[in-house]
C-alpha atoms as a PDB file:
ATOM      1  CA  UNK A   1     130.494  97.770  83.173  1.00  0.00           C
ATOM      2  CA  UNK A   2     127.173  96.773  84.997  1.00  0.00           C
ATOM      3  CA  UNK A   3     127.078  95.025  88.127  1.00  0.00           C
ATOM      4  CA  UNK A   4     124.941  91.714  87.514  1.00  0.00           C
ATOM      5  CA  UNK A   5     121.947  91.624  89.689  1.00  0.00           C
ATOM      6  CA  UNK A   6     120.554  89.042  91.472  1.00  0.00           C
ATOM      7  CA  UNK A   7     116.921  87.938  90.290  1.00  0.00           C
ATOM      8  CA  UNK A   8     114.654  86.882  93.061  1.00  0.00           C
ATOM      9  CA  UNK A   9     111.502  85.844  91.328  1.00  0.00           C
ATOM     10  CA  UNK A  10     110.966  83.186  88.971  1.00  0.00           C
ATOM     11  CA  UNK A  11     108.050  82.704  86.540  1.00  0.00           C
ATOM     12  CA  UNK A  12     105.162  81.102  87.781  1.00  0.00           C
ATOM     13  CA  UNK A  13     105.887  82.712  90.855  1.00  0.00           C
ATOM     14  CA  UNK A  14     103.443  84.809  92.847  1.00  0.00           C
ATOM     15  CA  UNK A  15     104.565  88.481  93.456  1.00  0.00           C
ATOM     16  CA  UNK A  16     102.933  91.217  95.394  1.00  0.00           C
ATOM     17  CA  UNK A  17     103.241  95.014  93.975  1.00  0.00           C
ATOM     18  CA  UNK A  18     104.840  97.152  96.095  1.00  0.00           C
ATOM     19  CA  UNK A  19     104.847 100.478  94.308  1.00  0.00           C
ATOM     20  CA  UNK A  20     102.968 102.306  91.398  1.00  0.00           C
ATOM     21  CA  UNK A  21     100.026 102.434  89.660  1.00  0.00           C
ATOM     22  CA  UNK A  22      98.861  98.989  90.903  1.00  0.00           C
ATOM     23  CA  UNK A  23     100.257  99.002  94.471  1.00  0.00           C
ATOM     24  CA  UNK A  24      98.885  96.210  96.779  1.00  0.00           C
ATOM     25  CA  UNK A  25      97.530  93.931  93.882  1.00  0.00           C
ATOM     26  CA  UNK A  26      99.111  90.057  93.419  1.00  0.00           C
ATOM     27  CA  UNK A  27      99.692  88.001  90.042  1.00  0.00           C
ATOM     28  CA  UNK A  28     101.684  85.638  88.955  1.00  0.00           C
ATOM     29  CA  UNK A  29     105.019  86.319  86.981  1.00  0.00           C
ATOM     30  CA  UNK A  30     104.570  85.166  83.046  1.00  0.00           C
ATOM     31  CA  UNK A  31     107.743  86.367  82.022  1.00  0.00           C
ATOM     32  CA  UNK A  32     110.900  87.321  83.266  1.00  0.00           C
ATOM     33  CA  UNK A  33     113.436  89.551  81.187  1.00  0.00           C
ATOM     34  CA  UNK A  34     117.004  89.679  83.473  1.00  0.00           C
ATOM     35  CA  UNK A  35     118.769  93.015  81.428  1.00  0.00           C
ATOM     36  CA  UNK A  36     116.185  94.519  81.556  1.00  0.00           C
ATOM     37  CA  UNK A  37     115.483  93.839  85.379  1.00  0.00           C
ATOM     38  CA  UNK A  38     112.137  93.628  84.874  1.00  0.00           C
ATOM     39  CA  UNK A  39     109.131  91.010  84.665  1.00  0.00           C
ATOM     40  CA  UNK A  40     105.310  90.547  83.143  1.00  0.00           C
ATOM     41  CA  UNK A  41     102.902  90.509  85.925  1.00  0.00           C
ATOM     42  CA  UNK A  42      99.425  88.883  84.769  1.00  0.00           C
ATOM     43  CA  UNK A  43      97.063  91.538  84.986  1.00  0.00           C
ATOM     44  CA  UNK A  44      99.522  94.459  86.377  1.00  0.00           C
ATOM     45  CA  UNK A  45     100.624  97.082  84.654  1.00  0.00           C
ATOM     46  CA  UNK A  46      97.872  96.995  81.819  1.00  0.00           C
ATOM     47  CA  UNK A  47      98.720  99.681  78.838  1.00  0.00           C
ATOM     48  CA  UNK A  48      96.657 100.146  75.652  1.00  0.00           C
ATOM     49  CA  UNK A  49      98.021  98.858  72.225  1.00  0.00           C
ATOM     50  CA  UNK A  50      96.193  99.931  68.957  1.00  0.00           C
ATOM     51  CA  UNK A  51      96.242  97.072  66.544  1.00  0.00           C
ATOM     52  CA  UNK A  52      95.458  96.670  63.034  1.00  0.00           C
ATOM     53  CA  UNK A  53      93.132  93.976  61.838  1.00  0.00           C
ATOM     54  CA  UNK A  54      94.402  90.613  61.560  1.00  0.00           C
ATOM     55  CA  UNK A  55      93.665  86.941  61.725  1.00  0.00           C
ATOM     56  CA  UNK A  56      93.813  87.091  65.413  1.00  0.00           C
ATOM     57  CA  UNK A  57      91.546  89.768  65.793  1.00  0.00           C
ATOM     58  CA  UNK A  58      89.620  90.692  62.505  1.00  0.00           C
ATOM     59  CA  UNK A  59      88.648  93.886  63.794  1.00  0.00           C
ATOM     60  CA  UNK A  60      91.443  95.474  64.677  1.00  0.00           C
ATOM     61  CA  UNK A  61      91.156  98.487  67.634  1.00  0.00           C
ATOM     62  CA  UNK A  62      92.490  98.683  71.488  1.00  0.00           C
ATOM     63  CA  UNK A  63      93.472  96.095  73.457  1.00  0.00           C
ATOM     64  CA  UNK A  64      94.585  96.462  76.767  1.00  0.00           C
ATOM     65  CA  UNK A  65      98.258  93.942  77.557  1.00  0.00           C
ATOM     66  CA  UNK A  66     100.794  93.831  80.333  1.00  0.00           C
ATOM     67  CA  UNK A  67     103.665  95.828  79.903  1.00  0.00           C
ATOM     68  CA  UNK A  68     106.993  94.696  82.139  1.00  0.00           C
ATOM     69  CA  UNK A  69     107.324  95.815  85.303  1.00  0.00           C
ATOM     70  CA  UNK A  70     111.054  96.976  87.384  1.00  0.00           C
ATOM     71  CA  UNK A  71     112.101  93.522  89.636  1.00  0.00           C
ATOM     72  CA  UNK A  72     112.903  96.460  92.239  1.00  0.00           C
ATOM     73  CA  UNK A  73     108.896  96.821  92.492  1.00  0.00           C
ATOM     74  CA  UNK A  74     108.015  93.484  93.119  1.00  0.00           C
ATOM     75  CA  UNK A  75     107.970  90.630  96.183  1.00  0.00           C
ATOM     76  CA  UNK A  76     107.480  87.068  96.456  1.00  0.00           C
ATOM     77  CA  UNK A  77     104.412  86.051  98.170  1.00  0.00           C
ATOM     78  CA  UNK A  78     104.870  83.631 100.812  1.00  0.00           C
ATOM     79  CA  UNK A  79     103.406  80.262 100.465  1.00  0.00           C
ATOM     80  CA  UNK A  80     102.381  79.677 103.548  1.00  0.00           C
ATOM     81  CA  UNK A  81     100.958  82.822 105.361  1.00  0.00           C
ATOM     82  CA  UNK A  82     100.340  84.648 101.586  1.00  0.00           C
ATOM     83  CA  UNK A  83     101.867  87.776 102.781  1.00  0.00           C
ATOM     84  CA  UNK A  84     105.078  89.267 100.766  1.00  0.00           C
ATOM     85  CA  UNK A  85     108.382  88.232 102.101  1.00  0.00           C
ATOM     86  CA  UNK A  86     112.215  88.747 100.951  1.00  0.00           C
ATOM     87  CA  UNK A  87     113.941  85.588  99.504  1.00  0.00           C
ATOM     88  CA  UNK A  88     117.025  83.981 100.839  1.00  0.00           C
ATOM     89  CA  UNK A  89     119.324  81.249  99.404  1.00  0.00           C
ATOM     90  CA  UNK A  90     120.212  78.022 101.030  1.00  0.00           C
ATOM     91  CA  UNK A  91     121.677  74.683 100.544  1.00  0.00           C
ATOM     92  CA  UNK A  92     119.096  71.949 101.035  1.00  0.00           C
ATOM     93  CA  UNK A  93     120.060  68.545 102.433  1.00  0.00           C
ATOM     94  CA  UNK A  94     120.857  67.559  98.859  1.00  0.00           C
ATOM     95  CA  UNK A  95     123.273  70.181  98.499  1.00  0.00           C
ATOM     96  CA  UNK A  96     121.335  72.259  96.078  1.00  0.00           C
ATOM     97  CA  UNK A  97     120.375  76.177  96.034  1.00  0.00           C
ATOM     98  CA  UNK A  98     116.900  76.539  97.251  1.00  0.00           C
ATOM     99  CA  UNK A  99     114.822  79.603  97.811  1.00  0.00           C
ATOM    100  CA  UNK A 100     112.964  80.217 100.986  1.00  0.00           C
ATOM    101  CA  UNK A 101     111.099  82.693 102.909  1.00  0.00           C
ATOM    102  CA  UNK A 102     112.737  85.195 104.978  1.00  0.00           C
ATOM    103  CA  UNK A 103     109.167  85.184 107.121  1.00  0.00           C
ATOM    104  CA  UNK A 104     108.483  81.267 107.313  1.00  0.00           C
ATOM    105  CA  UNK A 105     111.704  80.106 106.826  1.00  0.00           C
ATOM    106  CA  UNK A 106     109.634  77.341 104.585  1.00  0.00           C
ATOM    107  CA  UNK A 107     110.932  76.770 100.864  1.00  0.00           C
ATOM    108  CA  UNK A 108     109.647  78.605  97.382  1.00  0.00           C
ATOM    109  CA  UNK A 109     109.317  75.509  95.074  1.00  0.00           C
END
């Protein structure tokens, strides 16, 4: 049995790349997949996909698309200073689970 990881990006997030082939580049999470552990970057991780011709694109040839990248590779910039930080989890005066920034202390929305 697999021990169930705990996700700490979101889409619509901003990460920073940590490791591999685009190390020290940001973009913002499109997709998240959780077993897989991994998540689409916009504009990271760019592989080339022949395609046949169709309605979309009549001629057909290489495109270059994001392929997923490993959770383990990625940080949440922080909103305030725009540096990457670890996330924590807190209760907010509400009594919901909120993300914040291990740096700022100040909350992810």
């Amino acid at each position: 049995m697999q021990k169930k990881r705990k996700i700490h990006i979101k889409k619509g997030d901003t990460v920073y790349v940590n490791s591999g082939e685009d190390r020290d580049q940001q973009g913002r999470v499109l997709e998240v997949f959780p077993k897989q552990y991994r998540a689409l970057v916009e504009g990271i991780n760019l592989v080339s996909k022949h395609t046949k011709p169709n309605s979309d694109n009549p001629q057909g040839g290489i495109i270059k698309k994001e392929a997923p990248v490993n959770i383990s590779n990625l940080m949440v910039v922080d909103p305030s200073s725009g540096k990457p930080t670890r996330v924590g989890r807190k209760l907010d005066k509400n009594g919901k689970l909120v993300r914040y920034s291990k740096k700022s202390g100040e909350e992810i929305k």
